[in-house]
Protein backbone atom coordinates (compact mmCIF):
# COMPACT_ATOMS: atom_id res chain seq x y z
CA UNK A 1 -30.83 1.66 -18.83
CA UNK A 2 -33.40 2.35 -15.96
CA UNK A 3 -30.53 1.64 -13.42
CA UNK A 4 -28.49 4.02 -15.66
CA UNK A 5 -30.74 6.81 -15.04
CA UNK A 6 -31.18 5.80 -11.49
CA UNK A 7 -28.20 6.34 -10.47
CA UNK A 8 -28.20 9.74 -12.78
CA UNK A 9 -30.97 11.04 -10.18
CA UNK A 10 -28.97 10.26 -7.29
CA UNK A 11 -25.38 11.92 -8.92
CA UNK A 12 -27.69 15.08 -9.35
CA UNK A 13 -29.62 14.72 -5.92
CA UNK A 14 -26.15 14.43 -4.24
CA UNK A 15 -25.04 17.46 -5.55
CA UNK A 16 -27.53 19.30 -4.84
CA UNK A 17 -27.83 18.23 -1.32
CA UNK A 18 -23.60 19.57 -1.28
CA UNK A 19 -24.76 22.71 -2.99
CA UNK A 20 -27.29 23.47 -0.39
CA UNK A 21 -25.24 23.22 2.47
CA UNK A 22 -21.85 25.00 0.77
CA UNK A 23 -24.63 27.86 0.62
CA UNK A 24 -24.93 27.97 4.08
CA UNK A 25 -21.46 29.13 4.38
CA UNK A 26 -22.20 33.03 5.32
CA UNK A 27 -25.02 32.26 7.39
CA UNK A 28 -23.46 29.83 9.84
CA UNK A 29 -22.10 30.83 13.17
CA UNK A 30 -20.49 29.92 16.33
CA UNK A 31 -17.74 27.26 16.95
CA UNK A 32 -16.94 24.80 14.43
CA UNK A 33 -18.78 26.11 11.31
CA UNK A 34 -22.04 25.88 14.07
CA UNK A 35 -21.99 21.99 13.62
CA UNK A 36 -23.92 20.11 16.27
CA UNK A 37 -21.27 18.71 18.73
CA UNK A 38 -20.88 14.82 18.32
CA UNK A 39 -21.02 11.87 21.39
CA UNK A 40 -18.52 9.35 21.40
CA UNK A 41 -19.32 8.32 18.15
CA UNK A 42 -16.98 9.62 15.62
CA UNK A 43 -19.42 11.59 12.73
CA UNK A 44 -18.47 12.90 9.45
CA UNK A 45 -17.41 17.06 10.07
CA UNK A 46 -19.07 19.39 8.39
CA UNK A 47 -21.17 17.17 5.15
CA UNK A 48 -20.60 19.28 2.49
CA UNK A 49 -18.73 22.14 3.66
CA UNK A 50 -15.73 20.39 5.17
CA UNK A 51 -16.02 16.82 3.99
CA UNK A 52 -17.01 17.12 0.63
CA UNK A 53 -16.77 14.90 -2.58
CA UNK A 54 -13.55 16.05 -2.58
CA UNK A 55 -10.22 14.65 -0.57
CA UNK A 56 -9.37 16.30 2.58
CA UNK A 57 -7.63 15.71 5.75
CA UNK A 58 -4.97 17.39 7.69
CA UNK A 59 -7.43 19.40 9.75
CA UNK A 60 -5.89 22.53 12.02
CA UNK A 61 -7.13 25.06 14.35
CA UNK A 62 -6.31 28.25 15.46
CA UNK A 63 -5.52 28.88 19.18
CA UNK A 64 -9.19 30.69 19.11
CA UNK A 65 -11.23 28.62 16.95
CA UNK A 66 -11.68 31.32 14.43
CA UNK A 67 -9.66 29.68 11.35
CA UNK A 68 -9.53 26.05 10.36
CA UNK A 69 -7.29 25.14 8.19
CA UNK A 70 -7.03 21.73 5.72
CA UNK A 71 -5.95 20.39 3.06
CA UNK A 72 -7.84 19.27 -0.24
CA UNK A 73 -7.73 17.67 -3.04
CA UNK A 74 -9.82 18.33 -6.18
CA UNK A 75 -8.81 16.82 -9.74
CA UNK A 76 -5.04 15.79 -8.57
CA UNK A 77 -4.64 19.42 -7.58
CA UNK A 78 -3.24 20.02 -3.50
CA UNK A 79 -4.19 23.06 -2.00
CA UNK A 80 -4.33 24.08 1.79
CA UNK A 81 -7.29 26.35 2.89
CA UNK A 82 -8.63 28.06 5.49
CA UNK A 83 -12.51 29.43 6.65
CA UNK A 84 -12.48 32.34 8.61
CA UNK A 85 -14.96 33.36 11.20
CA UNK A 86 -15.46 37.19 11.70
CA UNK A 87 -18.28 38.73 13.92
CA UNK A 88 -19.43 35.18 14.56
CA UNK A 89 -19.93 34.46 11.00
CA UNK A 90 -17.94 31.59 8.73
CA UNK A 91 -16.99 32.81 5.17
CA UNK A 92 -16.37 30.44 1.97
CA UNK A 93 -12.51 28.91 2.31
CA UNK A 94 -9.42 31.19 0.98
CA UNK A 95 -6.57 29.40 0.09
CA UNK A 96 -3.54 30.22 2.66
CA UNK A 97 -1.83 33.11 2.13
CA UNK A 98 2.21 31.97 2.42
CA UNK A 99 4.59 35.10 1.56
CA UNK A 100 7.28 31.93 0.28
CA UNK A 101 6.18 30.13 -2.90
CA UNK A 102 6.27 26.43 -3.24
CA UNK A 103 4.96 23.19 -2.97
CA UNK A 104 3.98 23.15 0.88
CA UNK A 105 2.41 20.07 2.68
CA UNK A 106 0.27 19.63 5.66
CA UNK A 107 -0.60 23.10 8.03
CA UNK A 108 -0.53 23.25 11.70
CA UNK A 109 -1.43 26.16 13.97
CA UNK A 110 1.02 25.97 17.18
CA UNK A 111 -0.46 26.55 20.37
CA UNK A 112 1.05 30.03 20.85
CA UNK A 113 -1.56 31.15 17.56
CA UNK A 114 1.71 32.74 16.26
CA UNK A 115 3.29 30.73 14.47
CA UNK A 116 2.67 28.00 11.87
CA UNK A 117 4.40 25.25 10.64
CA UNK A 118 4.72 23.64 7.45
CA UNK A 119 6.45 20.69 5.39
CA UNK A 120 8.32 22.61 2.27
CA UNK A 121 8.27 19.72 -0.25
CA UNK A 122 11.30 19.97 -3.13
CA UNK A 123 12.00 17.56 -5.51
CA UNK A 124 15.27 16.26 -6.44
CA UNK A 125 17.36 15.41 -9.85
CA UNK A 126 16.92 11.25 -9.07
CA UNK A 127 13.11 12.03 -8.63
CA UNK A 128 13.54 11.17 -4.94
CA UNK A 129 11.89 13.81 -2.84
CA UNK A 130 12.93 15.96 0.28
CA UNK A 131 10.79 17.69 2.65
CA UNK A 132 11.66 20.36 5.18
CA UNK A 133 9.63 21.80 8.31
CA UNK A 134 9.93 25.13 8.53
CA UNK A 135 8.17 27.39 11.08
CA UNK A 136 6.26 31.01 9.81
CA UNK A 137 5.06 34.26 11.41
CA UNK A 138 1.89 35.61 11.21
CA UNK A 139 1.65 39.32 10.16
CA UNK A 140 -0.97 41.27 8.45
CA UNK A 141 -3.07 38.56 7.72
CA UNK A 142 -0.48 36.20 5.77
CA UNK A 143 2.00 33.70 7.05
CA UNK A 144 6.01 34.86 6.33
CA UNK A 145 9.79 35.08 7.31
CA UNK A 146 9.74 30.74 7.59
CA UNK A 147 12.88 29.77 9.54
CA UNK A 148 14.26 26.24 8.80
CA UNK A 149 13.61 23.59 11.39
CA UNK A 150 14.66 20.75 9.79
CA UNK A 151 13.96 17.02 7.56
CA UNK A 152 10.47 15.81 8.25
CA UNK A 153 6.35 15.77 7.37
CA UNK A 154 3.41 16.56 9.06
CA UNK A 155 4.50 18.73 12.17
CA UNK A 156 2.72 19.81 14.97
CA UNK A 157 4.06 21.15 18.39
CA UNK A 158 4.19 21.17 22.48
CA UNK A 159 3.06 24.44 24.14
CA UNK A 160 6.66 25.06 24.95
CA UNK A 161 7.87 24.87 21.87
CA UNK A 162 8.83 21.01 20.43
CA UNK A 163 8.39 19.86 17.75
CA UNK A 164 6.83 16.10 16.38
CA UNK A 165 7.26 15.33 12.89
CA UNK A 166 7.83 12.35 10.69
CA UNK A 167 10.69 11.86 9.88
CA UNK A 168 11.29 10.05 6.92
CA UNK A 169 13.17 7.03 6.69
CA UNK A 170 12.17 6.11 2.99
CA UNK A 171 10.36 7.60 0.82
CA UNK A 172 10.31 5.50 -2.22
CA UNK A 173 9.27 2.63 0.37
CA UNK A 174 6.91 5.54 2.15
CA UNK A 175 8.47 4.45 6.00
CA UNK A 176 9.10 6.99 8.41
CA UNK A 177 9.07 7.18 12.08
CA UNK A 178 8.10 9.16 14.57
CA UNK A 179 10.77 12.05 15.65
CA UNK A 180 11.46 15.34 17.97
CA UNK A 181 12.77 18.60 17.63
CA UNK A 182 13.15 19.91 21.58
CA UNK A 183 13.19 23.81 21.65
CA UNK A 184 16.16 25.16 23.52
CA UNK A 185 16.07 28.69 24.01
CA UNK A 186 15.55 30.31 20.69
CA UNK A 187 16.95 26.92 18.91
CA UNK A 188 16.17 23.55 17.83
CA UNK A 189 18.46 20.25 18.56
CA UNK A 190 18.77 17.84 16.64
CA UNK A 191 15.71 15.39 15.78
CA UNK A 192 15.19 12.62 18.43
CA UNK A 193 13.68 9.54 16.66
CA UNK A 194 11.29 8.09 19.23
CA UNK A 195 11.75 4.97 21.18
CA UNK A 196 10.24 0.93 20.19
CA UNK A 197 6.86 1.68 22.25
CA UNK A 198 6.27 3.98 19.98
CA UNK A 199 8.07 3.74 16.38
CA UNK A 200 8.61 -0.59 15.05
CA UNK A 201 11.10 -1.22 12.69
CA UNK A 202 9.97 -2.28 9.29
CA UNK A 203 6.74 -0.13 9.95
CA UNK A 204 5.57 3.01 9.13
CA UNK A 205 4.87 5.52 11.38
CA UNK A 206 3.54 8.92 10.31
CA UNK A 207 1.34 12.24 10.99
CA UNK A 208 2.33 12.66 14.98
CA UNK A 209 0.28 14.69 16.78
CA UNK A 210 1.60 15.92 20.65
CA UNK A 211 -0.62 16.98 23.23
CA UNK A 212 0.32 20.40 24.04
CA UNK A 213 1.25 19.66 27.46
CA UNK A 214 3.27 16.57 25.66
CA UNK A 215 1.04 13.83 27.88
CA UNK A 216 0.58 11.36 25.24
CA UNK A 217 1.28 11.46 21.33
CA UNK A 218 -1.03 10.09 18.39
CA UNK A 219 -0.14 8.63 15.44
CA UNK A 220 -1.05 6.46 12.88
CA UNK A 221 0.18 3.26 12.23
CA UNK A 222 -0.08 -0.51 10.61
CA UNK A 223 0.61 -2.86 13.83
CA UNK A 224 -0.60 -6.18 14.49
CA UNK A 225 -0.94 -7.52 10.87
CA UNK A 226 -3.31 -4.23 10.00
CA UNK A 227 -2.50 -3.89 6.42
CA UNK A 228 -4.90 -0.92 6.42
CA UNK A 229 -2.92 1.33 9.10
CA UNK A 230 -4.69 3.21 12.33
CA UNK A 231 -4.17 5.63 14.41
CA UNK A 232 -2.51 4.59 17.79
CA UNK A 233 -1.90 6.75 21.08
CA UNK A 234 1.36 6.59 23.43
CA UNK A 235 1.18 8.46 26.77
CA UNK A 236 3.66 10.50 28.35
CA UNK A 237 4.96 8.73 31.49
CA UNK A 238 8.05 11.33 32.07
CA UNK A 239 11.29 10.55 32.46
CA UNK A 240 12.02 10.45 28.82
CA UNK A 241 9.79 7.21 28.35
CA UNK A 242 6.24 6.69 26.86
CA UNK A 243 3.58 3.78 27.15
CA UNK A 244 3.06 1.04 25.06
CA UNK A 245 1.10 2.12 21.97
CA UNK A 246 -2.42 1.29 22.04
CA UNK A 247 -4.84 0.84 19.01
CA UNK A 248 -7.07 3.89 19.57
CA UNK A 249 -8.80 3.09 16.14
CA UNK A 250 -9.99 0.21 17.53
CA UNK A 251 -11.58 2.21 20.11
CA UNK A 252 -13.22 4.36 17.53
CA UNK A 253 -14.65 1.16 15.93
CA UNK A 254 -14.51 2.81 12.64
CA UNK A 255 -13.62 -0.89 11.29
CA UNK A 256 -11.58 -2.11 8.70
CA UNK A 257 -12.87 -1.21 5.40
CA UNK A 258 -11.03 2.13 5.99
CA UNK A 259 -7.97 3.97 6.87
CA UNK A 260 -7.76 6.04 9.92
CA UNK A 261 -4.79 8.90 9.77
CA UNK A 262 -3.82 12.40 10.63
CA UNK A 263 -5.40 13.45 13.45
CA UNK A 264 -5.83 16.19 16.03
CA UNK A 265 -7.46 17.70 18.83
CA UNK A 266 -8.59 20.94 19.12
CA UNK A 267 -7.12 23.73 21.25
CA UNK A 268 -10.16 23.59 24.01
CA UNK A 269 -9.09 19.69 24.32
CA UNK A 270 -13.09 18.92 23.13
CA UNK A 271 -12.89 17.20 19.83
CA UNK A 272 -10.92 14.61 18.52
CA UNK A 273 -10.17 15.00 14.69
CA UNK A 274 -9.30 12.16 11.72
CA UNK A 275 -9.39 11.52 8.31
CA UNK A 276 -10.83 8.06 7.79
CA UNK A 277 -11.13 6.50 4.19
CA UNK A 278 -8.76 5.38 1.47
CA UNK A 279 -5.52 7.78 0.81
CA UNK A 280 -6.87 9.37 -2.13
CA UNK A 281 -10.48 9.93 -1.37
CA UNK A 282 -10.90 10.43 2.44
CA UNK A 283 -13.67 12.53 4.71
CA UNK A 284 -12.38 14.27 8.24
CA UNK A 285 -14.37 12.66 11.30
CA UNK A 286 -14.71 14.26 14.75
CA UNK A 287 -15.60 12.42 17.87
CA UNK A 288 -15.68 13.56 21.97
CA UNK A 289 -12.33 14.05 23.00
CA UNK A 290 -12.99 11.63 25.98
CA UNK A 291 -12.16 8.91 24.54
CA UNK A 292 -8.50 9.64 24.79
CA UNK A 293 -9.12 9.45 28.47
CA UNK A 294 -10.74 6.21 28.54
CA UNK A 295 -7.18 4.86 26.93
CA UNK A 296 -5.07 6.37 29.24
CA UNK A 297 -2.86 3.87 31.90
CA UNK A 298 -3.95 3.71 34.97
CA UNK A 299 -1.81 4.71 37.76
């Protein structure tokens, strides 16, 4: 009984902790919801406002830091959302205002601040689904006229223009690999599924992001007997070919009792973003963006 109420006290001092900062929404300013920059120790983003009770992950930025966009999950209901800045001041998150309807996965800003791109999600007679990138406009405030890129997840893109997505090999089996759209001209080619340093057969590979000048890709992964999965980093050595993959979790040394997944930088190169938890219940972490440097080959 006394342990009972116990841990009544702390349910209700919890909350109440969460309430107090969700209030501060309004009053904060400057970048990044005014959080206090981290080291190279990856810390939780945001307590309360961001990383909540709740499920999130999938974290995006726009080109100036003024919208960040995620995904959440509250009571088996997806929906992505974005906080605003205006005159230096964050307001409480809006869901994201799509002029197409539908069942739309992760969001990602591309570096041109223009354009956004999006997994449509559709579901198919066999129960199988089948998920599309597409590629919206911004005008008037809301996101519209989405032109069909096409199969894959989670996209994000080079300055120029290509595209990284997962593409999915099987989804009932949840294996995909790492693939590319290249921009030519007004167009898209073909996806390119990535090479062995990068994608291994039997394992899944999943939620790319590229470097907008394309000099090295993240991903997560499971390598190396990892039944857990972690995000690994392949550089850019030109020519068409990319580095071994290195386990940048491990660098993180956010351990094994969790997942890491999904990540991204933002668009000053500063901040390195992740989700790190279990699948359903995860928090978004930010660390210095240094690190990334620290992995890269030497020459």
């Amino acid at each position: 009984m006394k342990r009972t109420a116990a841990f009544s006290v702390l349910i209700v001092l919890s909350a109440m902790v969460i309430f107090s900062q969700q209030s501060e929404l309004g009053k904060l300013t400057g970048p990044y919801l005014g959080q206090k920059p981290p080291g190279n120790t990856p810390e939780i983003f945001a307590p309360g406002i961001v990383s909540t009770t709740d499920h999130e992950y999938g974290i995006s930025f726009s080109r100036d830091l003024k919208e960040i966009y995620l995904k959440r999950m509250a009571s088996g209901t997806r929906k992505n959302l974005v906080f605003s800045c205006e005159n230096d001041v964050w307001s409480e998150p809006q869901e994201v205002k799509l002029e197409v309807e539908g069942n739309f996965g992760l969001l990602f800003v591309m570096p041109d601040g223009h354009h956004l791109l999006a997994n449509h999600i559709t579901v198919a007679a066999d129960g199988d689904f089948q998920s599309t990138i597409v590629m919206l406009s911004r005008n008037n405030g809301m996101w519209h006229n989405p032109v069909t890129i096409g199969p894959g997840m989670r996209a994000t893109s080079t300055e120029r223009g290509d595209i990284y997505v997962t593409h999915v090999l099987d989804s009932k089996k949840s294996l995909g690999a790492i693939g590319r759209y290249k921009r030519v001209g007004d167009k898209y080619e073909t996806i390119e599924v990535l090479g062995d340093e990068i994608n291994q057969k039997g394992i899944s590979n999943a939620h790319p992001f590229i470097a907008p000048d394309e000099s090295y890709l993240i991903f997560d992964s499971k390598r190396e007997g990892d039944d857990r999965g972690g995000l690994c980093i392949s550089f850019n050595l030109g020519g068409g070919s990319w580095s071994k993959a290195a386990n940048l979790s491990e660098k993180l040394g956010t351990g094994k009792k969790a997942s890491d997944w999904c990540a991204t930088v933002s668009p000053d190169g500063q901040y390195l973003f992740f989700s790190s938890g279990e699948r359903g219940r995860s928090d978004i972490y930010w660390v210095s963006a240094r690190i990334i440097e620290e992995l890269r080959p030497q020459q």
